[in-house]
C-alpha atoms as a PDB file:
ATOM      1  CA  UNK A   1      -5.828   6.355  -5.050  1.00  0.00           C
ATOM      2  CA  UNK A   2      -8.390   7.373  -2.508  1.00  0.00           C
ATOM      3  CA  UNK A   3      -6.640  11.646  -2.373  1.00  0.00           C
ATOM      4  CA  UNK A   4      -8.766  11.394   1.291  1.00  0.00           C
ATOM      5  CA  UNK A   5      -6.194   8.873   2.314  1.00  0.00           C
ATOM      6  CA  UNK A   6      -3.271  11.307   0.783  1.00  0.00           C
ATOM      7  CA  UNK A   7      -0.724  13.594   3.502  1.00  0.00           C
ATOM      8  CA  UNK A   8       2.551  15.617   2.399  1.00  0.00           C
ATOM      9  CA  UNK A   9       5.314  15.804   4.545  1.00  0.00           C
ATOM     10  CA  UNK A  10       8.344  18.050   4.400  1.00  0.00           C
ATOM     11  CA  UNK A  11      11.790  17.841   5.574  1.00  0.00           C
ATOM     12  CA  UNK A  12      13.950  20.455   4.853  1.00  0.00           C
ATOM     13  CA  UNK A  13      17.657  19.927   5.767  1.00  0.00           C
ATOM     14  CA  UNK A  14      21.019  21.514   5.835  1.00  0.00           C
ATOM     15  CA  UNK A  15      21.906  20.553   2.601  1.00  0.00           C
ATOM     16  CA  UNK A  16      18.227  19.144   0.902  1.00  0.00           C
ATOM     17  CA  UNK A  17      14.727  19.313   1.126  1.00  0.00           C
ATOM     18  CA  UNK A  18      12.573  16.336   0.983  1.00  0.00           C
ATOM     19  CA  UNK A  19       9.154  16.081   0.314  1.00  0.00           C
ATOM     20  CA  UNK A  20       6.806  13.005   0.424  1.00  0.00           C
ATOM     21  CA  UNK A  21       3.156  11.878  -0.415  1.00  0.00           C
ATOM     22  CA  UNK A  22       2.059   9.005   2.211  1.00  0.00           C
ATOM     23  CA  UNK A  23      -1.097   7.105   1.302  1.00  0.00           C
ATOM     24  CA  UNK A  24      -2.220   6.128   4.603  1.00  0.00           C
ATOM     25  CA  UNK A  25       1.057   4.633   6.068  1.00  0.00           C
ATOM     26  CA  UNK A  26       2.495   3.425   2.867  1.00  0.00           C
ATOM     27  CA  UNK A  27       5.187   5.922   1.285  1.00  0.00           C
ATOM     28  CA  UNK A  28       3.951   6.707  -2.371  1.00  0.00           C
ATOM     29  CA  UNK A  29       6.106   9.154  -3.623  1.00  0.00           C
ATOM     30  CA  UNK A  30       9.624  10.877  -2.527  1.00  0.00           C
ATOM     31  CA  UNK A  31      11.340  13.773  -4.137  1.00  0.00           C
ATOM     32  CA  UNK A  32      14.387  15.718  -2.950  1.00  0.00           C
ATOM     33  CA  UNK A  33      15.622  19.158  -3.725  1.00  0.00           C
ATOM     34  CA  UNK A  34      18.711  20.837  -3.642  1.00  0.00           C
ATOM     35  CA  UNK A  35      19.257  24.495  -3.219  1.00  0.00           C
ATOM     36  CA  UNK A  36      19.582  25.200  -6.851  1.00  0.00           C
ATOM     37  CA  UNK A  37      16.037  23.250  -7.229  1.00  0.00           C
ATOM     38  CA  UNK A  38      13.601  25.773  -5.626  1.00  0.00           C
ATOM     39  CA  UNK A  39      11.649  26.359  -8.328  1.00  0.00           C
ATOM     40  CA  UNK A  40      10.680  22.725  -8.758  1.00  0.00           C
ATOM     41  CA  UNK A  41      10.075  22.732  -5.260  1.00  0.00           C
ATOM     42  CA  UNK A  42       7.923  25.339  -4.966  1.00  0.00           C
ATOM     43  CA  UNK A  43       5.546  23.634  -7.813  1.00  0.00           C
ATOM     44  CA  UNK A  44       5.166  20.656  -6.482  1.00  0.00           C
ATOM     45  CA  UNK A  45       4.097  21.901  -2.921  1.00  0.00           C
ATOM     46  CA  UNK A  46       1.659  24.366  -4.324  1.00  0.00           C
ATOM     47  CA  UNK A  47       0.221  20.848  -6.665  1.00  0.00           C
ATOM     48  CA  UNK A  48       0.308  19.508  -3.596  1.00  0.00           C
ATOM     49  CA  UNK A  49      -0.661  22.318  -1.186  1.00  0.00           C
ATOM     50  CA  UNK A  50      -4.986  20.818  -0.463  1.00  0.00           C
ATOM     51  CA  UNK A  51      -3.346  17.576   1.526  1.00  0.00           C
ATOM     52  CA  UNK A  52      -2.599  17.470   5.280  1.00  0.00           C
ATOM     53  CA  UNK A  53       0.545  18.522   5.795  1.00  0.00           C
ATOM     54  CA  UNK A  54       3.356  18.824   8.525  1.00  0.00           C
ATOM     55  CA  UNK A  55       7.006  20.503   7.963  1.00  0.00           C
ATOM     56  CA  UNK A  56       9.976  19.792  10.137  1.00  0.00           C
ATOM     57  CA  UNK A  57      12.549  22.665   9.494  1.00  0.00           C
ATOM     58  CA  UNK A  58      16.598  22.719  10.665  1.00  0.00           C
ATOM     59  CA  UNK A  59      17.221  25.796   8.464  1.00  0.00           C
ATOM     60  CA  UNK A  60      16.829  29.516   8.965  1.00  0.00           C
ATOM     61  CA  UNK A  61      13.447  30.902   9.920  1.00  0.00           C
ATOM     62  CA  UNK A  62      13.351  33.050   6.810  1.00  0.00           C
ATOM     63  CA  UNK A  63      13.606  29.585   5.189  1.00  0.00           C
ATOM     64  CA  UNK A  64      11.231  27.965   6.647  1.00  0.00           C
ATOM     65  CA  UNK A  65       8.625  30.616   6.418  1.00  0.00           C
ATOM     66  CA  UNK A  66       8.851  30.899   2.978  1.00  0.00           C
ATOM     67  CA  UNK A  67       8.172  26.439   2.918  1.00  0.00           C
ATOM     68  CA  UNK A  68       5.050  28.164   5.283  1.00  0.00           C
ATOM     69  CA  UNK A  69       3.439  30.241   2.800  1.00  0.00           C
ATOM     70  CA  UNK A  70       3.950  28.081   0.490  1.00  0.00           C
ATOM     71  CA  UNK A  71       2.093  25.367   2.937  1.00  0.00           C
ATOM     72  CA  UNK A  72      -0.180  27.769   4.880  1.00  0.00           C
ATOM     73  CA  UNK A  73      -2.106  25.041   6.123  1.00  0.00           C
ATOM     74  CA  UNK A  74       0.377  22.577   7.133  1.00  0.00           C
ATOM     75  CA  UNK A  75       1.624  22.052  10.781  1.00  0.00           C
ATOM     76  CA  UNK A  76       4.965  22.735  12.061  1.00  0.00           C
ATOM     77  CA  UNK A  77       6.570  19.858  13.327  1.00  0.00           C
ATOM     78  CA  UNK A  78       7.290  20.872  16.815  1.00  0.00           C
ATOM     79  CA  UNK A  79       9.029  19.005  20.143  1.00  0.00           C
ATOM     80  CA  UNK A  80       6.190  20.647  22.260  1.00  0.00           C
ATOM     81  CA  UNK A  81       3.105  19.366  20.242  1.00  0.00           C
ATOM     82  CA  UNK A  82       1.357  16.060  20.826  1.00  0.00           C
ATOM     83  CA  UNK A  83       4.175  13.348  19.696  1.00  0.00           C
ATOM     84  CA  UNK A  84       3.870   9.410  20.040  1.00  0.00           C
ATOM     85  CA  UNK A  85       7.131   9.633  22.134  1.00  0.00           C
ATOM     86  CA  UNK A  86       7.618  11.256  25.540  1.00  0.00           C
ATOM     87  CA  UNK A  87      10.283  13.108  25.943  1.00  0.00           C
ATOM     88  CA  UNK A  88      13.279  13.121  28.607  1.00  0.00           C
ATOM     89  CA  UNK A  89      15.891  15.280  27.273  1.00  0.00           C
ATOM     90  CA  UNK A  90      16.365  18.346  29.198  1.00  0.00           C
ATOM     91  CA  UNK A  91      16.389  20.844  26.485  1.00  0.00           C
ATOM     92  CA  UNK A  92      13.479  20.302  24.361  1.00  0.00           C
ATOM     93  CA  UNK A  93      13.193  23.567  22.689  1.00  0.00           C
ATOM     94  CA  UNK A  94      16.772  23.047  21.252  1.00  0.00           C
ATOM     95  CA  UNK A  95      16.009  19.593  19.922  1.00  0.00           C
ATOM     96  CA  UNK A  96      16.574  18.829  15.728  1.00  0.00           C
ATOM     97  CA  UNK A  97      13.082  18.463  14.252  1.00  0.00           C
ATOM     98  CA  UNK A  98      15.091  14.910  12.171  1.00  0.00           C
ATOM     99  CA  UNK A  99      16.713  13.920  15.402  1.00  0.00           C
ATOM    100  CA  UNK A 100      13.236  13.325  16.677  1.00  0.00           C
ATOM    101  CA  UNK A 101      11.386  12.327  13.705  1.00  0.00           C
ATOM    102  CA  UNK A 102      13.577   9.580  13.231  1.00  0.00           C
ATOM    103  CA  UNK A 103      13.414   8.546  16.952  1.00  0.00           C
ATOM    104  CA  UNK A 104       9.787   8.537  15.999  1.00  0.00           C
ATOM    105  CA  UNK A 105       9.670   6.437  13.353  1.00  0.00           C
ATOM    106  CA  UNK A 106      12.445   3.635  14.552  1.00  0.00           C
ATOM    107  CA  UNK A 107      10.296   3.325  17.766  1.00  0.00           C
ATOM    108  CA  UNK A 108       7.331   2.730  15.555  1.00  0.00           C
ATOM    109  CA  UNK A 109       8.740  -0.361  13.953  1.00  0.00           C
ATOM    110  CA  UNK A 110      10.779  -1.485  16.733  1.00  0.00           C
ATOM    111  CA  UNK A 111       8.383  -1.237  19.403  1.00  0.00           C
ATOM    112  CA  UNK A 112      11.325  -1.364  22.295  1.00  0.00           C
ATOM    113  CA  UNK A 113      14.553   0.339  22.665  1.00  0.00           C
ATOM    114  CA  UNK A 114      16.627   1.746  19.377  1.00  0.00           C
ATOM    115  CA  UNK A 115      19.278   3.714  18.352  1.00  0.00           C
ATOM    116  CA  UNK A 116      19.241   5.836  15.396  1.00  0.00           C
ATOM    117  CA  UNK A 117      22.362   6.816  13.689  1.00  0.00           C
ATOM    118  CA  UNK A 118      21.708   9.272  10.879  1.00  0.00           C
ATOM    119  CA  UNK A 119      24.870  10.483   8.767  1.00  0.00           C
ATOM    120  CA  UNK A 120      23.869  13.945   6.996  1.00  0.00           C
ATOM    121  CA  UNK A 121      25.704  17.420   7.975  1.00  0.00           C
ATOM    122  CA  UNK A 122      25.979  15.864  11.492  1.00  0.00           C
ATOM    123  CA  UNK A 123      26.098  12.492  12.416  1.00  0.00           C
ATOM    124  CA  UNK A 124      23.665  11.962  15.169  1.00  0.00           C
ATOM    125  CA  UNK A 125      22.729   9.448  17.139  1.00  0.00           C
ATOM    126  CA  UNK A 126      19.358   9.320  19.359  1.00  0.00           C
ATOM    127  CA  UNK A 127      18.363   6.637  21.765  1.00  0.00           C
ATOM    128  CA  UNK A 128      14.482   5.809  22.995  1.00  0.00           C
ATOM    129  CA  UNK A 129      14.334   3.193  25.630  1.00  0.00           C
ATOM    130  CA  UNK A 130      11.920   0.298  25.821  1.00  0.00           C
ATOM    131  CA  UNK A 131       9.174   2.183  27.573  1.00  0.00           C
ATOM    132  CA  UNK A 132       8.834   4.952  24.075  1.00  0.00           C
ATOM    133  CA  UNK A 133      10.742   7.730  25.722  1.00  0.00           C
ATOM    134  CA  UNK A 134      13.333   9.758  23.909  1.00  0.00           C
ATOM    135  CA  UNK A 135      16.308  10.230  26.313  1.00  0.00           C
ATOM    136  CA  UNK A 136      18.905  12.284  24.113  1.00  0.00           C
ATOM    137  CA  UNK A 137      22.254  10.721  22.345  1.00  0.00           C
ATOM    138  CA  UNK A 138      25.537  12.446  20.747  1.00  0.00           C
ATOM    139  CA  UNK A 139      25.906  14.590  17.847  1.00  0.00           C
ATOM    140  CA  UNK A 140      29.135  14.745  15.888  1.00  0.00           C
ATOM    141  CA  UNK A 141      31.093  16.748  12.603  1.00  0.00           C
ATOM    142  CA  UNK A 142      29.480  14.659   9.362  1.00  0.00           C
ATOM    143  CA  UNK A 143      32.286  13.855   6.359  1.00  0.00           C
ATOM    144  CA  UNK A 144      32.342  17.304   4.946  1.00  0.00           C
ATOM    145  CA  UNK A 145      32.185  19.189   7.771  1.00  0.00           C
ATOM    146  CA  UNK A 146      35.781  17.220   9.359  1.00  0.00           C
ATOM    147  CA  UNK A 147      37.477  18.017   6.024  1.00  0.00           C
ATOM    148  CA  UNK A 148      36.958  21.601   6.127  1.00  0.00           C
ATOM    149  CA  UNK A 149      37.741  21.692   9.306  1.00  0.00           C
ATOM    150  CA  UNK A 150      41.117  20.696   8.718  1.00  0.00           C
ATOM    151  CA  UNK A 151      41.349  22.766   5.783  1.00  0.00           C
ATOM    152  CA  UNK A 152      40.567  25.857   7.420  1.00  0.00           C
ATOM    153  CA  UNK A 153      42.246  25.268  10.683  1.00  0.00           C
ATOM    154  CA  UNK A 154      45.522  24.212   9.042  1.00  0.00           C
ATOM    155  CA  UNK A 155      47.815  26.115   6.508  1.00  0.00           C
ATOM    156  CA  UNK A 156      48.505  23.309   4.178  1.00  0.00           C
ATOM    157  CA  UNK A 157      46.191  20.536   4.307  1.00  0.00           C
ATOM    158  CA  UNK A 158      43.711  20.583   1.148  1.00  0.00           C
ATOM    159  CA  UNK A 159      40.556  20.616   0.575  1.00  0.00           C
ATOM    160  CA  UNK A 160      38.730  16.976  -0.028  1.00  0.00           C
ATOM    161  CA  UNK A 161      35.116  16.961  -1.488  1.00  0.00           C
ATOM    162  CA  UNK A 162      34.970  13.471  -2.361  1.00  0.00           C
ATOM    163  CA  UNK A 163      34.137   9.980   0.017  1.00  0.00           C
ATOM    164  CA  UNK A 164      36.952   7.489  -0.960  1.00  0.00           C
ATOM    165  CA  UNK A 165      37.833   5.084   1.668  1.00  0.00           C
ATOM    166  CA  UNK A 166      41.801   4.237   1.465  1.00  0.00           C
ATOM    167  CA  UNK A 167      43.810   2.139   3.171  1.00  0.00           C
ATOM    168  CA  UNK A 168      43.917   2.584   6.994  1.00  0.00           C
ATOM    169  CA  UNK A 169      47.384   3.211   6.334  1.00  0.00           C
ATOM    170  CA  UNK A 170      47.519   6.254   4.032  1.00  0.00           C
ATOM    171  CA  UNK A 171      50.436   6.349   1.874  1.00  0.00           C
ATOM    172  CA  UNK A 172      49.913   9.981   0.989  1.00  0.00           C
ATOM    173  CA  UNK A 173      48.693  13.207   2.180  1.00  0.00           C
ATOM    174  CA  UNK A 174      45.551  13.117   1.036  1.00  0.00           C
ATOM    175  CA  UNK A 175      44.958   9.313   1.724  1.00  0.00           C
ATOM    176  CA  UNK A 176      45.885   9.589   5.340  1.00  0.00           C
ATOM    177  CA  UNK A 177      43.034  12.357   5.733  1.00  0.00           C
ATOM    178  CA  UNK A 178      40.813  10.344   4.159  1.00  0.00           C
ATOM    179  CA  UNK A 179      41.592   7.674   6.104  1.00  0.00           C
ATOM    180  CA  UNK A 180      41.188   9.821   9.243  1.00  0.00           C
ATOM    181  CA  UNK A 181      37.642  10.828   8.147  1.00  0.00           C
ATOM    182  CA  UNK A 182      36.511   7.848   7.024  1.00  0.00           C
ATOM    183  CA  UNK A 183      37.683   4.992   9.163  1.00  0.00           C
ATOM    184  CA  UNK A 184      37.363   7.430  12.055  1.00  0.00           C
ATOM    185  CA  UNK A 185      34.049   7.849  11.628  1.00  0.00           C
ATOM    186  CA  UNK A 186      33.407   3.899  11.146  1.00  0.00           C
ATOM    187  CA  UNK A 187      35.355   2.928  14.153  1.00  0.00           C
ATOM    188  CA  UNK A 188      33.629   6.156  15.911  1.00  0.00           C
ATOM    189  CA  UNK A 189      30.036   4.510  15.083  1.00  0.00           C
ATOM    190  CA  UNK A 190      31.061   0.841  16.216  1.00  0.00           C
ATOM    191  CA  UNK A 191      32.471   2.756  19.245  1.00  0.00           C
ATOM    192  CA  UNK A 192      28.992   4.156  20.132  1.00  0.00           C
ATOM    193  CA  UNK A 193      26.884   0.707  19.160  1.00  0.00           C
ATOM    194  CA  UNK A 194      29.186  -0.816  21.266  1.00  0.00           C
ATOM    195  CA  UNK A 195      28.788   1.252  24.126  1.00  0.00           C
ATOM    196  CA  UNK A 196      24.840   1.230  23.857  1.00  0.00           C
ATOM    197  CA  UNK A 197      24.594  -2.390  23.193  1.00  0.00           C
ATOM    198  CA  UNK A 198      26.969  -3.374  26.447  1.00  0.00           C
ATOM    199  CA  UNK A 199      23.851  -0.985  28.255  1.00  0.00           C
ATOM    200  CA  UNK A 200      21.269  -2.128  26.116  1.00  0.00           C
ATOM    201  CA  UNK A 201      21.761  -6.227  24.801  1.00  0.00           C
ATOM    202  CA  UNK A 202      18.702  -6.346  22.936  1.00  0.00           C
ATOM    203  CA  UNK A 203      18.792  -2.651  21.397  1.00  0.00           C
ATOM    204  CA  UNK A 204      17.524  -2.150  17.583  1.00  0.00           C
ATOM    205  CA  UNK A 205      20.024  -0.418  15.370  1.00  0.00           C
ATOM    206  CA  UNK A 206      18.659   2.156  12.862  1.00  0.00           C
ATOM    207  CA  UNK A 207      20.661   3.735   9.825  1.00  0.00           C
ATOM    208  CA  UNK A 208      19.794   6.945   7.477  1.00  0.00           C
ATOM    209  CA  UNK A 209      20.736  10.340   6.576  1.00  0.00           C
ATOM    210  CA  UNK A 210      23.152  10.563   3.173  1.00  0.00           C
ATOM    211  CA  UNK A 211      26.137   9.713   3.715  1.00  0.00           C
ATOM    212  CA  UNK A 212      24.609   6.074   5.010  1.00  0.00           C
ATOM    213  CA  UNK A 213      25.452   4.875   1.492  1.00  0.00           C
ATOM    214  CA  UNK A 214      29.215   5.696   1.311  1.00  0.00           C
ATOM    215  CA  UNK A 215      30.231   3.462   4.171  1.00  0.00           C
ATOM    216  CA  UNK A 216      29.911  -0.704   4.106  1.00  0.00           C
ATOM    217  CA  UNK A 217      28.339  -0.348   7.466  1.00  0.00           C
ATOM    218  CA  UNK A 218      26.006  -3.579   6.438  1.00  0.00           C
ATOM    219  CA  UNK A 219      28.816  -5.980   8.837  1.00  0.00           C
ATOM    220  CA  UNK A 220      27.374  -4.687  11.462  1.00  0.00           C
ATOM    221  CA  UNK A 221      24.588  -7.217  13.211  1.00  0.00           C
ATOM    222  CA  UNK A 222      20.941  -6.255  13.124  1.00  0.00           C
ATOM    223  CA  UNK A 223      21.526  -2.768  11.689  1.00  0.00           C
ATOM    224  CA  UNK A 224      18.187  -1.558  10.007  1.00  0.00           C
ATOM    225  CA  UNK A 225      18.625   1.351   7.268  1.00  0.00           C
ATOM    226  CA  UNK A 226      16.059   3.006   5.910  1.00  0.00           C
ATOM    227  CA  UNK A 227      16.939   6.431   3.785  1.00  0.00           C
ATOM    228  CA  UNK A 228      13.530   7.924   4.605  1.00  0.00           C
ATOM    229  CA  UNK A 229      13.083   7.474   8.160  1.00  0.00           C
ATOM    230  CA  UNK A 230      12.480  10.852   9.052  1.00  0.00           C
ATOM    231  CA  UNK A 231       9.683  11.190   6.435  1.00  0.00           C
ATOM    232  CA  UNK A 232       8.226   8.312   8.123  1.00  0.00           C
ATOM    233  CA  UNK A 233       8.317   9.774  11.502  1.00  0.00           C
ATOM    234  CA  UNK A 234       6.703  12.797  10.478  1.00  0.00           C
ATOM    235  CA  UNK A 235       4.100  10.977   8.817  1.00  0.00           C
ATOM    236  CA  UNK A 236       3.374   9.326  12.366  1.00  0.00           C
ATOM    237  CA  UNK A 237       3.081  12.510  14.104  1.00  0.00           C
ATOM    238  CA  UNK A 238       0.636  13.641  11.417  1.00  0.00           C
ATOM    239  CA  UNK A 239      -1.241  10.961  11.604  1.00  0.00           C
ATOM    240  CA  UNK A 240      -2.408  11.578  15.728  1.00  0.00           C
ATOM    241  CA  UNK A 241      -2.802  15.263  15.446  1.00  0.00           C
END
């Protein structure tokens, strides 16, 4: 490998940091940490630490100054720096670093309107229209976060940490929450592509974020998933600065 062609990216989540080594546009290597992993993180940025870099950041600012120093070099992924979408949402400032980066990167390989529907802590969903301009979406409670929820709100109700999909019709306690969860989120997200594509005929569909894998979402016409797309939409705003 050429290391002049080389670029790290960073995406650090709610739950996981990601960090990947591009060779020009091609994705060469991914790794992803957990909270319990920062040690191993922290090695393999400062291995890494001579390559153009950019880091896109949804936690804490203590957190993402310490990815910083670790990275002093490295830009931070910004909605106010030079991006190869414009952008129409009214709040800017307020706008998820991944919300965008993925918005980014479907745009890239569609080349005319998309929706993105990424299923981490949140499930999100962002929209660009055919001209390459961001215009906003919806933002939702992800699995975990609508089973605490009705843990803690409720007296009784348990607490469920795992993603099986029952019945519609759950014969049990447990069962019929999971079956509120998880065929409410299914029929929430056909709901939504639904809605877009009745705007939008000839919209591109988009899929990532973790929880992607736990649903049989793959029914669903045209539907493109792709686990890394925010990595690749950071590498494309690299790229231009």
């Amino acid at each position: 490998m050429n290391p002049q062609a080389l670029s790290l990216v960073v995406d650090a989540g709610n739950t996981r940091i990601k960090a990947a080594v591009f060779q020009g546009d091609t994705l060469a290597e991914v790794r992803s940490y957990s909270k319990d992993e920062l040690t191993d993180l922290k090695n393999f940025l400062q291995h890494c630490h001579q390559l153009p870099a950019i880091i896109a950041s949804v936690k804490a600012d203590k957190d993402t100054r310490w990815l910083q120093q670790l990275l002093p070099t490295a830009h931070l992924f910004r909605p106010t720096m030079k991006l190869p979408l414009n952008i129409a949402y009214e709040t800017p400032e307020t706008l998820g670093a991944d919300r965008l980066c993925n918005a980014i990167a479907a745009f890239g390989i569609a080349q005319q309107a998309c929706l993105v529907i990424d299923m981490g802590t949140c499930i999100k969903y962002d929209f660009v229209d055919n001209e390459g301009t961001y215009q906003g979406g919806a933002i939702s409670p992800g699995v975990a976060m609508r089973f605490q929820a009705m843990h803690t709100f409720t007296g009784k109700l348990p607490l469920i940490d795992d993603m099986i999909i029952p019945d519609t019709i759950g014969k049990n306690t447990l069962d019929a929450m999971r079956s509120g969860v998880m065929h409410g989120i299914v029929n929430e997200i056909n709901g939504f592509i639904a809605s877009y594509r009745a705007r939008f005929p000839h919209i591109r569909l988009f899929l990532t974020g973790g929880d992607a894998q736990n649903f049989d979402l793959g029914h669903i016409n045209g539907i493109f998933a792709d686990e890394n797309l925010t990595l690749k939409g950071l590498q494309r705003t690299l790229a231009q600065l």
